[in-house]
PDB file of N, CA and C in Angstrom:
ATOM      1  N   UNK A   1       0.825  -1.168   0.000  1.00  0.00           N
ATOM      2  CA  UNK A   1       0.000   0.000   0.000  1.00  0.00           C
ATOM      3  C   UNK A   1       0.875   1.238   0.000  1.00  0.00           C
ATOM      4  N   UNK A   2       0.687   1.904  -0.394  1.00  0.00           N
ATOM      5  CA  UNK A   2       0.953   3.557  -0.707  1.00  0.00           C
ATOM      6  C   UNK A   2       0.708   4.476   0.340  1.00  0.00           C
ATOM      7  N   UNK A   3       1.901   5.057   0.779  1.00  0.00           N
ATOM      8  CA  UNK A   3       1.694   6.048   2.323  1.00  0.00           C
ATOM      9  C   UNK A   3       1.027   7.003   1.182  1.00  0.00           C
ATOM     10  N   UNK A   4      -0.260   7.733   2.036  1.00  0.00           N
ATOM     11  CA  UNK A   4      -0.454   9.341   1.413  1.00  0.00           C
ATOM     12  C   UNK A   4       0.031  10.322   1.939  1.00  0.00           C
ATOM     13  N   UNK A   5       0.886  11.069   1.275  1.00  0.00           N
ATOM     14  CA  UNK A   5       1.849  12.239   2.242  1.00  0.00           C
ATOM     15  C   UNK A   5       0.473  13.143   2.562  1.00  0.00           C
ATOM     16  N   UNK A   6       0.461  13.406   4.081  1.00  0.00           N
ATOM     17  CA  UNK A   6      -0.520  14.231   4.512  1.00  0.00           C
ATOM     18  C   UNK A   6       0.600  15.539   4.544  1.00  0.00           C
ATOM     19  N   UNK A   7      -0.102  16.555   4.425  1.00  0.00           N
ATOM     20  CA  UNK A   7       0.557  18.436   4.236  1.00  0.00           C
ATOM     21  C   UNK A   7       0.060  18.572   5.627  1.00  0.00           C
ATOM     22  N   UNK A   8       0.778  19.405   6.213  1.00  0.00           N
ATOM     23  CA  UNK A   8       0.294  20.195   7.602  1.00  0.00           C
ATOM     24  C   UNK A   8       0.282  21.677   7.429  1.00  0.00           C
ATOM     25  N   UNK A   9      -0.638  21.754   7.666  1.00  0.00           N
ATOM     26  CA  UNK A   9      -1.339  22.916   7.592  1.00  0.00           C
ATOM     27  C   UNK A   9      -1.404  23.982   8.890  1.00  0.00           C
ATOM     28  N   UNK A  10      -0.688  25.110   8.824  1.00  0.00           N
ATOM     29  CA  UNK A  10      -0.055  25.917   9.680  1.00  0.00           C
ATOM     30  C   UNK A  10      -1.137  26.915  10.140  1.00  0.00           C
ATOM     31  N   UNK A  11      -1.506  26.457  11.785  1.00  0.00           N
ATOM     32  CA  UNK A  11      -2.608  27.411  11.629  1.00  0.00           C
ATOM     33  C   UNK A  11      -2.503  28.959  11.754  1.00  0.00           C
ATOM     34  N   UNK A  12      -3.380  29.528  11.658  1.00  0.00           N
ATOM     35  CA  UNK A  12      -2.952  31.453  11.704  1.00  0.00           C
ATOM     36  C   UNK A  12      -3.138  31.299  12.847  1.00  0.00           C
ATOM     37  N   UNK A  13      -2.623  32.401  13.633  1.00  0.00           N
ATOM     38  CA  UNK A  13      -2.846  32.867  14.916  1.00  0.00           C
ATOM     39  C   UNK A  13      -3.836  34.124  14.974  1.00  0.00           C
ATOM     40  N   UNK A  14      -4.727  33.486  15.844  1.00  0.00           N
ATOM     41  CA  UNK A  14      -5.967  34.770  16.160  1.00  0.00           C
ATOM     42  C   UNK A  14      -5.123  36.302  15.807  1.00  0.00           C
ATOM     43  N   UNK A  15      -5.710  37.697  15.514  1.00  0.00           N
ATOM     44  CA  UNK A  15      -5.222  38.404  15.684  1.00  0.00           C
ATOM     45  C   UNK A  15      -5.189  38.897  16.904  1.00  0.00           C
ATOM     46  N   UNK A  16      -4.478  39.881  17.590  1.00  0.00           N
ATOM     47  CA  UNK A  16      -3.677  40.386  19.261  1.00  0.00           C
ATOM     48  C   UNK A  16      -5.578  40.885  19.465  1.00  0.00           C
ATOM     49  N   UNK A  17      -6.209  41.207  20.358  1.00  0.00           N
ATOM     50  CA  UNK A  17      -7.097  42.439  20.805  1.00  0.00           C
ATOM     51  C   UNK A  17      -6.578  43.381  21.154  1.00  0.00           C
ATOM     52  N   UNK A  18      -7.347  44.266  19.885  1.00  0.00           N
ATOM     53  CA  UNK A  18      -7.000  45.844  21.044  1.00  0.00           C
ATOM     54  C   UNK A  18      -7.598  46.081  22.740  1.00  0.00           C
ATOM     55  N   UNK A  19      -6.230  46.554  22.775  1.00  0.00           N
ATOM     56  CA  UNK A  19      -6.204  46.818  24.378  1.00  0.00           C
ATOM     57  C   UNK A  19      -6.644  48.130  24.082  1.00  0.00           C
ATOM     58  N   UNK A  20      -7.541  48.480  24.960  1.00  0.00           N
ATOM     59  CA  UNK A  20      -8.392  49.405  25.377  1.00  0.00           C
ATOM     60  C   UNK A  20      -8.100  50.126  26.817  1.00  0.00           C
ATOM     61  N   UNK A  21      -7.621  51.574  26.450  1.00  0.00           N
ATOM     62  CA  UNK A  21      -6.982  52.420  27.518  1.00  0.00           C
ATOM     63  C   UNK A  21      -8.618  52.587  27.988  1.00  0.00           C
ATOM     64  N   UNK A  22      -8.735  52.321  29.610  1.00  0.00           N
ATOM     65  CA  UNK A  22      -9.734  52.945  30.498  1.00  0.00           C
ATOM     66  C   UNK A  22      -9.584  54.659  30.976  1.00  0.00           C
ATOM     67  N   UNK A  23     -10.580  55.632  30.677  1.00  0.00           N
ATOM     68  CA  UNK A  23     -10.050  56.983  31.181  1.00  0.00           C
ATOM     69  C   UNK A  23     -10.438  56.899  32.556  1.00  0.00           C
ATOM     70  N   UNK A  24      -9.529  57.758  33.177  1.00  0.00           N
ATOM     71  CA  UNK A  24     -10.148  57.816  34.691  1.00  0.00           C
ATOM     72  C   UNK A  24     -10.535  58.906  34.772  1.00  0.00           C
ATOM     73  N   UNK A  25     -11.211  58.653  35.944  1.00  0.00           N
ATOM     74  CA  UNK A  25     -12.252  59.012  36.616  1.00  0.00           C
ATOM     75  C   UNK A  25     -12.272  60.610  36.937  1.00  0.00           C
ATOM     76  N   UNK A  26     -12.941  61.453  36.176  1.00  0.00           N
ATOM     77  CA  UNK A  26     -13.004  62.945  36.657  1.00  0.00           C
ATOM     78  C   UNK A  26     -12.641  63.086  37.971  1.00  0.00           C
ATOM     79  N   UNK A  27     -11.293  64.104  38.961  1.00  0.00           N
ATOM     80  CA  UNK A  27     -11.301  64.321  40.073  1.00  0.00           C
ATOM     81  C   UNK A  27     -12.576  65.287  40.551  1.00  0.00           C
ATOM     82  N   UNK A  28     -12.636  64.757  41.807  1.00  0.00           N
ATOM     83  CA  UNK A  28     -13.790  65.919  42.298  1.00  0.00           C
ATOM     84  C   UNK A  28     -13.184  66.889  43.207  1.00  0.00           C
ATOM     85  N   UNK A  29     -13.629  67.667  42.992  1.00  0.00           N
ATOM     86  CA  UNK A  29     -12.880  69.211  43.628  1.00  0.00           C
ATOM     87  C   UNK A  29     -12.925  68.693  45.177  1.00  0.00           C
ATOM     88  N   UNK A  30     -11.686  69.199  46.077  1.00  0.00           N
ATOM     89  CA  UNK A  30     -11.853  69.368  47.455  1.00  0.00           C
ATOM     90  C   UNK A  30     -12.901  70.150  47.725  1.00  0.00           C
ATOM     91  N   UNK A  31     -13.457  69.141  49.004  1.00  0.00           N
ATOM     92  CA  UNK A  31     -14.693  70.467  49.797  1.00  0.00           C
ATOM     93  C   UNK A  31     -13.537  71.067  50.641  1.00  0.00           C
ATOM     94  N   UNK A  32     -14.276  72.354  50.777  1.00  0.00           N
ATOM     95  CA  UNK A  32     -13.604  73.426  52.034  1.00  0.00           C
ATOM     96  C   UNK A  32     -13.604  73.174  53.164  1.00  0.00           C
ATOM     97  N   UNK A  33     -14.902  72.200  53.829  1.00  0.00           N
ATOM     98  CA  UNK A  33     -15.069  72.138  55.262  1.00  0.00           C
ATOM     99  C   UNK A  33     -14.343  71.064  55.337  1.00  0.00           C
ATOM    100  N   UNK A  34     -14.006  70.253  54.759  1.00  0.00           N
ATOM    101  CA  UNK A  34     -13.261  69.416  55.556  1.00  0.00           C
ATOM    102  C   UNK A  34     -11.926  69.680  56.152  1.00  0.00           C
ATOM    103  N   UNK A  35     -11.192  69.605  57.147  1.00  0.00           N
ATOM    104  CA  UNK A  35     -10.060  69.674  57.827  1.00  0.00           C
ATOM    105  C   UNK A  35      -9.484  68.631  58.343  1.00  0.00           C
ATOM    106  N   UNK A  36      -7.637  68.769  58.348  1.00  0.00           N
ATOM    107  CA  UNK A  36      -6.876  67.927  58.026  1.00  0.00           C
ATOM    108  C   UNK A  36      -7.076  67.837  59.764  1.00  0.00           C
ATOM    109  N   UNK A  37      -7.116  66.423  60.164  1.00  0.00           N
ATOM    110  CA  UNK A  37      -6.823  66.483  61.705  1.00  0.00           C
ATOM    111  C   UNK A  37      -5.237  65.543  62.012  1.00  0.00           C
ATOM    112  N   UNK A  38      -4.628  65.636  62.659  1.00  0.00           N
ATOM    113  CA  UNK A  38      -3.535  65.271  63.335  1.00  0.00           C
ATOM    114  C   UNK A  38      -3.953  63.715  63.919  1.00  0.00           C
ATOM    115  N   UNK A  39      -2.845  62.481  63.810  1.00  0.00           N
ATOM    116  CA  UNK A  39      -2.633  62.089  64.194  1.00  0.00           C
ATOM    117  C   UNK A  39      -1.771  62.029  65.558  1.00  0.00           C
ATOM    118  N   UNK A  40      -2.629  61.369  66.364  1.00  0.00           N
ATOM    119  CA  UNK A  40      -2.555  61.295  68.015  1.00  0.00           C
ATOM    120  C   UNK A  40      -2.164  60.252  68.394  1.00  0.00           C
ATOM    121  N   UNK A  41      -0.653  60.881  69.230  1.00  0.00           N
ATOM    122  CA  UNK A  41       0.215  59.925  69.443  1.00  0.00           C
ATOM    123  C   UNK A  41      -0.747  59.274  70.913  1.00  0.00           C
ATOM    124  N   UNK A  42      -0.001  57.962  71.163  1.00  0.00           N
ATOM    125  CA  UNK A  42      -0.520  57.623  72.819  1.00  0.00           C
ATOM    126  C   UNK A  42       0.256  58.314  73.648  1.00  0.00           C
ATOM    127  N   UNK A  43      -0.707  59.054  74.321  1.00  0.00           N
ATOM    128  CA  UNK A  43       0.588  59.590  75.652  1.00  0.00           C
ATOM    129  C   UNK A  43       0.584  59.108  76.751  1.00  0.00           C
ATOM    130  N   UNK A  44      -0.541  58.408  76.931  1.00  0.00           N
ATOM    131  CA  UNK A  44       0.211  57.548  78.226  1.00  0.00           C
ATOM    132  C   UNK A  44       1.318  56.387  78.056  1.00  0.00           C
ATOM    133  N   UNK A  45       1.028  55.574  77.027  1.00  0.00           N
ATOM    134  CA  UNK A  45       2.026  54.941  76.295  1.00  0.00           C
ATOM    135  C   UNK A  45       3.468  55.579  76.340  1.00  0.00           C
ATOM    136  N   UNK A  46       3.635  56.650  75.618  1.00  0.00           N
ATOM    137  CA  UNK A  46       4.761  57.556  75.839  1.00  0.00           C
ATOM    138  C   UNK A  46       5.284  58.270  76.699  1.00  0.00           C
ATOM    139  N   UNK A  47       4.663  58.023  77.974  1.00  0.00           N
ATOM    140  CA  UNK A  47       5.056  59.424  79.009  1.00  0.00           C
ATOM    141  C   UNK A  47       5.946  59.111  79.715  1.00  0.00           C
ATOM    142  N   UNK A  48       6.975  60.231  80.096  1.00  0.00           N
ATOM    143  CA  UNK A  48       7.980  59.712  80.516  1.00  0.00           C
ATOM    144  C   UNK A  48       7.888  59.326  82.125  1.00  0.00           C
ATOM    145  N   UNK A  49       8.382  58.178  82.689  1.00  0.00           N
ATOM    146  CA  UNK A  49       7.871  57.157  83.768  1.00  0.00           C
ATOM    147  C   UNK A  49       9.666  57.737  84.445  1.00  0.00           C
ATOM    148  N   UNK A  50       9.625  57.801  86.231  1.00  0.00           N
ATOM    149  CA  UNK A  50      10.483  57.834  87.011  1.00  0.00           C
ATOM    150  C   UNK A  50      11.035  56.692  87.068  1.00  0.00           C
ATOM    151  N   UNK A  51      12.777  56.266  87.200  1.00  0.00           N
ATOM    152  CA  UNK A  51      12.773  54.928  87.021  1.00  0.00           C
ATOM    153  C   UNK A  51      13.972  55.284  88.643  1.00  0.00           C
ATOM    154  N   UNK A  52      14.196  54.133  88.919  1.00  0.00           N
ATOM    155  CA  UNK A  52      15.158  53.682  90.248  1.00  0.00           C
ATOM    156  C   UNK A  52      16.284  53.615  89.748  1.00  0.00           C
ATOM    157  N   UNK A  53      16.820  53.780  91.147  1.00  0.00           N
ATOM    158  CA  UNK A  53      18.637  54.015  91.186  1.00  0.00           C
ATOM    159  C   UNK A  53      19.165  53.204  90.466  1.00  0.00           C
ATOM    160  N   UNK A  54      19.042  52.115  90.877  1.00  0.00           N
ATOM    161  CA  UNK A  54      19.459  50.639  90.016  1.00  0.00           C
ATOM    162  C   UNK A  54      18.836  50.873  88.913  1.00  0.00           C
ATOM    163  N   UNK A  55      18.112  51.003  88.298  1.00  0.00           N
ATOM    164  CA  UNK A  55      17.593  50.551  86.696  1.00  0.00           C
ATOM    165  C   UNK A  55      18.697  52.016  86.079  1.00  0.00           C
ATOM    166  N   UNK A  56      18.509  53.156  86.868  1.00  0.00           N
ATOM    167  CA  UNK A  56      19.396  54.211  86.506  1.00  0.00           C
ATOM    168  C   UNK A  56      20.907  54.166  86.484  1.00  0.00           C
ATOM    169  N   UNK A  57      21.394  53.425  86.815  1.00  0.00           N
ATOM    170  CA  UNK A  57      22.827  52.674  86.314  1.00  0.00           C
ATOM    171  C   UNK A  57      23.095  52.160  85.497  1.00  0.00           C
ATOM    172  N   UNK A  58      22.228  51.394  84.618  1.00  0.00           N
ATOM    173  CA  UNK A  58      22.238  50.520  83.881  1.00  0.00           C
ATOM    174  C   UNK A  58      21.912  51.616  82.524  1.00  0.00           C
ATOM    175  N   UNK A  59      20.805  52.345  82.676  1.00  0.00           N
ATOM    176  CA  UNK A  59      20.422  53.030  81.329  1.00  0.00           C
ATOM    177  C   UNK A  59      20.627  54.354  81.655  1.00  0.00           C
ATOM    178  N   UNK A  60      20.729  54.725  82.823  1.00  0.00           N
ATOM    179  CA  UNK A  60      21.016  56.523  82.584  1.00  0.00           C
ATOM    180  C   UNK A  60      20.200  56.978  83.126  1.00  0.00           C
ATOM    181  N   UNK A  61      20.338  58.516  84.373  1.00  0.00           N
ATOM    182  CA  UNK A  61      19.181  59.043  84.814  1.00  0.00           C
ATOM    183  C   UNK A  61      18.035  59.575  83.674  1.00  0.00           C
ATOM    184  N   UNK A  62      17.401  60.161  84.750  1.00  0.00           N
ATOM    185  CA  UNK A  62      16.498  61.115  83.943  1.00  0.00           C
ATOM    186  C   UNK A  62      15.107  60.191  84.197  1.00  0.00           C
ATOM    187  N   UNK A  63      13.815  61.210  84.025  1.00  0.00           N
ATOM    188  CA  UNK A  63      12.549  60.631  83.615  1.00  0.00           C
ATOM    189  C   UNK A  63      12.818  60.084  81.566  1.00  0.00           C
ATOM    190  N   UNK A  64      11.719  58.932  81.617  1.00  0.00           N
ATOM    191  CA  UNK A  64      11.954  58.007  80.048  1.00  0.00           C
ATOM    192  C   UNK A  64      10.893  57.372  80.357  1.00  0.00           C
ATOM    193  N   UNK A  65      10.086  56.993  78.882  1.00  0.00           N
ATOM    194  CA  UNK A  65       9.225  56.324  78.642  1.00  0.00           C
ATOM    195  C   UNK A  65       9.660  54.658  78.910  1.00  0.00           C
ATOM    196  N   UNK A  66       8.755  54.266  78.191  1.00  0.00           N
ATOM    197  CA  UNK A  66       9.363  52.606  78.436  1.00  0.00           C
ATOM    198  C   UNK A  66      10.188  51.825  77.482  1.00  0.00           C
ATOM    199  N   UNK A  67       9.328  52.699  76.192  1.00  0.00           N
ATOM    200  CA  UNK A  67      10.535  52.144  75.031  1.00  0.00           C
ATOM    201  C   UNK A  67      11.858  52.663  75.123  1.00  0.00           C
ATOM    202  N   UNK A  68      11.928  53.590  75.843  1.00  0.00           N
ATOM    203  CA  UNK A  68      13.741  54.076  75.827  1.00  0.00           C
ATOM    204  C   UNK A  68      14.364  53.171  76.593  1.00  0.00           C
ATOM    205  N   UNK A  69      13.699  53.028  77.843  1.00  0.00           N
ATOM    206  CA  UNK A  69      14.167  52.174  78.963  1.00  0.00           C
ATOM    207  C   UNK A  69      14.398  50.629  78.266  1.00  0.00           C
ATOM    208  N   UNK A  70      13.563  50.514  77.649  1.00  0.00           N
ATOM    209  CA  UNK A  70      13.886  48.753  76.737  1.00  0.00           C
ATOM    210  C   UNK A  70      14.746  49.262  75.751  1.00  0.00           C
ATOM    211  N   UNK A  71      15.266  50.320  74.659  1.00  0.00           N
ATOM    212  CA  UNK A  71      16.550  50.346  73.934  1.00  0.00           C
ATOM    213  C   UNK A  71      17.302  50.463  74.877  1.00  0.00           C
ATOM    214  N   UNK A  72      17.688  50.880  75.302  1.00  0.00           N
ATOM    215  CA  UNK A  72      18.713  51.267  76.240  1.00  0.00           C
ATOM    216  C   UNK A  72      19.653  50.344  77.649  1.00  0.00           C
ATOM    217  N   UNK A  73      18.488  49.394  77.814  1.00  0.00           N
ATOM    218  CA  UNK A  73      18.787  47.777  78.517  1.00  0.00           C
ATOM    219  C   UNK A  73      19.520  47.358  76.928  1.00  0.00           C
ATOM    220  N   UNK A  74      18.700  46.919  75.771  1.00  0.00           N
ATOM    221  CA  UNK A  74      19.185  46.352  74.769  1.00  0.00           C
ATOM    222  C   UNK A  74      20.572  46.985  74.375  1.00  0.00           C
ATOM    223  N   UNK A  75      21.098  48.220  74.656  1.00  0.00           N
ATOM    224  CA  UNK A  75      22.265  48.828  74.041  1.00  0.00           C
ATOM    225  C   UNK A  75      23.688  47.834  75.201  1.00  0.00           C
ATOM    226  N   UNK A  76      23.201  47.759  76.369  1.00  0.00           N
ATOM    227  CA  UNK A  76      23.852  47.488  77.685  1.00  0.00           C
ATOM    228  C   UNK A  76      24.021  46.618  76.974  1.00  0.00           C
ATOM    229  N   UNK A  77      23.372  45.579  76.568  1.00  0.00           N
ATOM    230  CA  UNK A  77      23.374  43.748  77.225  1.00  0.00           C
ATOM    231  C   UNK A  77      24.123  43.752  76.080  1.00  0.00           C
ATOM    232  N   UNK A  78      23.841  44.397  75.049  1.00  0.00           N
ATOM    233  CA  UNK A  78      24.770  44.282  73.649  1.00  0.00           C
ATOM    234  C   UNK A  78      26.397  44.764  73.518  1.00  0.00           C
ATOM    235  N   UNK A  79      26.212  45.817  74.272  1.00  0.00           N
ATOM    236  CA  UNK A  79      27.706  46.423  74.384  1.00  0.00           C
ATOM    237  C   UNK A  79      28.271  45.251  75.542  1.00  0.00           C
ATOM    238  N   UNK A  80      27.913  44.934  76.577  1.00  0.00           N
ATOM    239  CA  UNK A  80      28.269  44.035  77.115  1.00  0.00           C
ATOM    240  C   UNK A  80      28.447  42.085  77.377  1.00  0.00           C
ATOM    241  N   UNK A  81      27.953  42.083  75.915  1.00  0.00           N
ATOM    242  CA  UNK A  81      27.655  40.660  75.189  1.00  0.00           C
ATOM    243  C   UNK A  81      27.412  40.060  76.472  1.00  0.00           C
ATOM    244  N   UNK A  82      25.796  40.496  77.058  1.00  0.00           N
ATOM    245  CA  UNK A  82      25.315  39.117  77.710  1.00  0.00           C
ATOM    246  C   UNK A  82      24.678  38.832  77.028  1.00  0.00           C
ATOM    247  N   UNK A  83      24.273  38.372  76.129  1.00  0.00           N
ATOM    248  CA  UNK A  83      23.287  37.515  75.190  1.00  0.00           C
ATOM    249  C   UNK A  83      23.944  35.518  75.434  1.00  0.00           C
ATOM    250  N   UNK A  84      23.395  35.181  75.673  1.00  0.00           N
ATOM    251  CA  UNK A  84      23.663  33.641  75.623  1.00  0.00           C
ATOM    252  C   UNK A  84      24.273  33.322  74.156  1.00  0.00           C
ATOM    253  N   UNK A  85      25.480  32.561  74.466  1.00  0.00           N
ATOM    254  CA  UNK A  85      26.153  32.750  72.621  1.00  0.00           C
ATOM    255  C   UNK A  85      25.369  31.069  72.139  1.00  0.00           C
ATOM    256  N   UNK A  86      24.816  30.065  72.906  1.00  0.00           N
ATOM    257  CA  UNK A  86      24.123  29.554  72.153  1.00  0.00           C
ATOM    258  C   UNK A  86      22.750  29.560  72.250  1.00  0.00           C
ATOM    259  N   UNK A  87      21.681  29.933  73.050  1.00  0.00           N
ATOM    260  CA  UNK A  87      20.557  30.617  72.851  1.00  0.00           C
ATOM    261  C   UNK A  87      20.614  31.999  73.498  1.00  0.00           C
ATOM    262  N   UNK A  88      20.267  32.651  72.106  1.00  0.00           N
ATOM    263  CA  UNK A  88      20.171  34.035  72.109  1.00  0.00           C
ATOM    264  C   UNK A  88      19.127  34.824  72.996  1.00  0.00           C
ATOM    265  N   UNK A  89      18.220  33.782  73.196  1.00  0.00           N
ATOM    266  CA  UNK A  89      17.072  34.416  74.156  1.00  0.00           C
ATOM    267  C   UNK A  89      17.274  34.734  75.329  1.00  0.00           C
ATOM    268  N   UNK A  90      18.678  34.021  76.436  1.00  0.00           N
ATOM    269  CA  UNK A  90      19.057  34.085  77.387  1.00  0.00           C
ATOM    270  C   UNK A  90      19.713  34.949  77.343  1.00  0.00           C
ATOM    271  N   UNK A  91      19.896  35.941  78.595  1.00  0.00           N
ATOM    272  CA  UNK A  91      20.381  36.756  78.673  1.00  0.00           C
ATOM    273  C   UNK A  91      21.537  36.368  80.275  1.00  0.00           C
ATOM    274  N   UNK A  92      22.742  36.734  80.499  1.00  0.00           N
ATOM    275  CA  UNK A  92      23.386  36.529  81.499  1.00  0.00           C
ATOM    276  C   UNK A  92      24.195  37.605  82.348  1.00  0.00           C
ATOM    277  N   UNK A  93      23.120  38.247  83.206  1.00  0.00           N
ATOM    278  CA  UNK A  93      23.191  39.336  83.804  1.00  0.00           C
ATOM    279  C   UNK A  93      24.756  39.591  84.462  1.00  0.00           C
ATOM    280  N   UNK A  94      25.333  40.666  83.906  1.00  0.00           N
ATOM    281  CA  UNK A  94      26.163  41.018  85.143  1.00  0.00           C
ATOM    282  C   UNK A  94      25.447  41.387  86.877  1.00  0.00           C
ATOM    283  N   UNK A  95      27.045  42.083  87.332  1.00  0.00           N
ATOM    284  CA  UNK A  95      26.599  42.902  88.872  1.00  0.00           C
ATOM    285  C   UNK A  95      25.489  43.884  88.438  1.00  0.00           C
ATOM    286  N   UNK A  96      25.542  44.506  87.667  1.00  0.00           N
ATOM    287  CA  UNK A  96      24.485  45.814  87.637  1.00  0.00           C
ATOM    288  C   UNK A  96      23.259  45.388  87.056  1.00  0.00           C
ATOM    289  N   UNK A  97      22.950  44.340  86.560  1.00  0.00           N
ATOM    290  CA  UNK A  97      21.547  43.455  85.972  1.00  0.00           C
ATOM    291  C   UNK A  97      21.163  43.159  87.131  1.00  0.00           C
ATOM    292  N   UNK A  98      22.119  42.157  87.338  1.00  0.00           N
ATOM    293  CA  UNK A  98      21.652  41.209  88.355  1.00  0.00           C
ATOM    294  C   UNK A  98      20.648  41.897  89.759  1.00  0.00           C
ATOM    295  N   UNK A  99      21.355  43.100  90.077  1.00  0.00           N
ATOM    296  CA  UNK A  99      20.751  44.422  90.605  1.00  0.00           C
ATOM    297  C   UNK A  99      18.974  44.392  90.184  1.00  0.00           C
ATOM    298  N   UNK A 100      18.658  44.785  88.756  1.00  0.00           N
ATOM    299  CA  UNK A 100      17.537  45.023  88.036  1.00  0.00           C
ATOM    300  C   UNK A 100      16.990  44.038  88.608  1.00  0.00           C
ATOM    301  N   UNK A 101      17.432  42.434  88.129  1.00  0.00           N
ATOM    302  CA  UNK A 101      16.677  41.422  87.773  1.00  0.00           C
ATOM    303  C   UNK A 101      16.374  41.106  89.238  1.00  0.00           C
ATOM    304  N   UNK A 102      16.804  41.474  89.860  1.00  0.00           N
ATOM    305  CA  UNK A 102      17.068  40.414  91.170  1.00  0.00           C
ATOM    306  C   UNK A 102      17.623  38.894  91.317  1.00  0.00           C
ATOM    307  N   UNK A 103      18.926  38.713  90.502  1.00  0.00           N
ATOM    308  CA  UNK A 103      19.029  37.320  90.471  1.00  0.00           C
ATOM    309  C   UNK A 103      19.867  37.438  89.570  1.00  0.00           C
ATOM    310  N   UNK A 104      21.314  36.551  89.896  1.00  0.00           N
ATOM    311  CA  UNK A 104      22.071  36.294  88.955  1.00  0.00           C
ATOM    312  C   UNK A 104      22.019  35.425  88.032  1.00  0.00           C
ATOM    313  N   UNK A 105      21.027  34.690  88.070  1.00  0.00           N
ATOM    314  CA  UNK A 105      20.723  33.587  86.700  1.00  0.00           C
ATOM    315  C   UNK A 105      20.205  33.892  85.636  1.00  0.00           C
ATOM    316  N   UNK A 106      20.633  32.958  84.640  1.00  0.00           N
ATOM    317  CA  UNK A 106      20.086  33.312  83.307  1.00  0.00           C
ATOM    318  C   UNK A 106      19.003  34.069  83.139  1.00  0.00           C
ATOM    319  N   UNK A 107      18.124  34.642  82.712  1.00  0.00           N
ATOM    320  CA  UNK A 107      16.749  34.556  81.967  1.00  0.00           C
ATOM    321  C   UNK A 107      16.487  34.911  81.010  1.00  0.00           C
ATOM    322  N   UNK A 108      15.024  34.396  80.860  1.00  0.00           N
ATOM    323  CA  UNK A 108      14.738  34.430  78.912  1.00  0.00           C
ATOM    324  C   UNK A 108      15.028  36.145  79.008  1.00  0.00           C
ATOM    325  N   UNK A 109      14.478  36.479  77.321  1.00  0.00           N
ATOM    326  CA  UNK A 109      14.853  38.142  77.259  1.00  0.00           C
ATOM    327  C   UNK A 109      12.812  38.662  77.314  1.00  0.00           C
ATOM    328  N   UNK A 110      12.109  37.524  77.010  1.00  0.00           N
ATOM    329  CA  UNK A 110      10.503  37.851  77.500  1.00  0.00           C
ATOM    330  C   UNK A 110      10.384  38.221  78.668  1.00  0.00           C
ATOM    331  N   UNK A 111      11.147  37.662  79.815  1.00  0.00           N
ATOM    332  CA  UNK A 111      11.021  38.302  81.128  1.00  0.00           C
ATOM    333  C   UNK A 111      11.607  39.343  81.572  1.00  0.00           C
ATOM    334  N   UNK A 112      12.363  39.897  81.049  1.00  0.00           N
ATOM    335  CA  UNK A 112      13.482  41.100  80.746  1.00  0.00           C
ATOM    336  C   UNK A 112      11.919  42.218  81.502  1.00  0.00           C
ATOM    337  N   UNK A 113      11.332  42.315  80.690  1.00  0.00           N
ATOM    338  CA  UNK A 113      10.419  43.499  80.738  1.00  0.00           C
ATOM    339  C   UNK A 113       9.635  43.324  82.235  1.00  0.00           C
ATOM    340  N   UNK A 114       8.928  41.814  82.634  1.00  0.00           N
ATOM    341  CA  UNK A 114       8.585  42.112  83.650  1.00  0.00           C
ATOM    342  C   UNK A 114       9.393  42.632  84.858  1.00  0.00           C
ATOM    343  N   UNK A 115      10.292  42.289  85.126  1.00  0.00           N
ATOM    344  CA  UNK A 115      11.376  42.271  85.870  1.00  0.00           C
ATOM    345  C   UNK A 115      11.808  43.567  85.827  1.00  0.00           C
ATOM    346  N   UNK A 116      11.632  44.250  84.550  1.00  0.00           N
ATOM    347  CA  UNK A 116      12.013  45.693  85.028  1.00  0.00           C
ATOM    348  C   UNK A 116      11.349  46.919  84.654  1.00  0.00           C
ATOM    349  N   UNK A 117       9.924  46.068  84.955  1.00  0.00           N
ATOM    350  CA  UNK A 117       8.715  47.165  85.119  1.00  0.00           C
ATOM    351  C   UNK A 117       8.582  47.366  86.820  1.00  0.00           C
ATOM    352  N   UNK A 118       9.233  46.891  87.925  1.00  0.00           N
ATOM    353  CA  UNK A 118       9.606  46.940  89.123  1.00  0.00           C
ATOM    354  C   UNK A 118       9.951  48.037  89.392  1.00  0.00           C
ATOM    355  N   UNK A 119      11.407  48.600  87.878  1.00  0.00           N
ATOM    356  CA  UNK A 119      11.900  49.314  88.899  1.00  0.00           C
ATOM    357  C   UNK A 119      11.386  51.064  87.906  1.00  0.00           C
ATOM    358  N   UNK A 120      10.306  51.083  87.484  1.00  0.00           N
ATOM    359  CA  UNK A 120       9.682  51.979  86.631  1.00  0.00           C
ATOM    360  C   UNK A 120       8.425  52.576  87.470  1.00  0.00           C
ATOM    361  N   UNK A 121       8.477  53.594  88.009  1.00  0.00           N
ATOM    362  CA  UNK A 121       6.984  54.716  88.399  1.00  0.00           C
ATOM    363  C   UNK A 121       6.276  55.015  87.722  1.00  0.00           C
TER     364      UNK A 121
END
């Protein structure tokens, strides 16, 4: 029997669609009455809190909020590599922690804060 050479037949490709630019949207004029209001910080959150002799050794006199008081432990423990060199979460108080913490043993860095909300007014 006789192969029949079949032809292949190349199909066209659809043509592209026009893409169709969307116009936007007419702006609408500012109203007048409205006014810009200020974002409001927390101030009790922020206010600066009296801290103790001991915690004031460690970070520095003065009235300070709480987040300063937590950079400022973090600058210590860092300049003073107590960080646990194989878990980092532990922290290993010197004399002047140990002061804060009440206790020369390890602790996590989650308890860091209770421990020295003690020494915060």
């Amino acid at each position: 029997m006789a192969k029949k050479k079949v032809k292949k037949v190349a199909k066209k490709k659809a043509a592209p669609k026009k893409r169709t630019v969307k116009k936007a949207a007419p702006k609408k004029a500012a109203s007048k009455t409205k006014t810009k209001t200020k974002r409001k910080s927390p101030k009790k959150f922020m206010e600066p809190k009296e801290i103790t002799e001991t915690l004031a050794a460690v970070t520095g006199k003065g009235p300070m909020p709480r987040t300063e008081v937590t950079k400022k432990l973090w600058f210590y423990i860092k300049k003073h590599k107590l960080q646990d060199a194989k878990n980092r979460r532990n922290i290993n108080p010197d004399a002047a922690l140990a002061k804060v913490f009440g206790s020369k043993k390890s602790i996590n860095m989650f308890q860091m804060t209770k421990l020295v909300s003690k020494h915060i007014k």
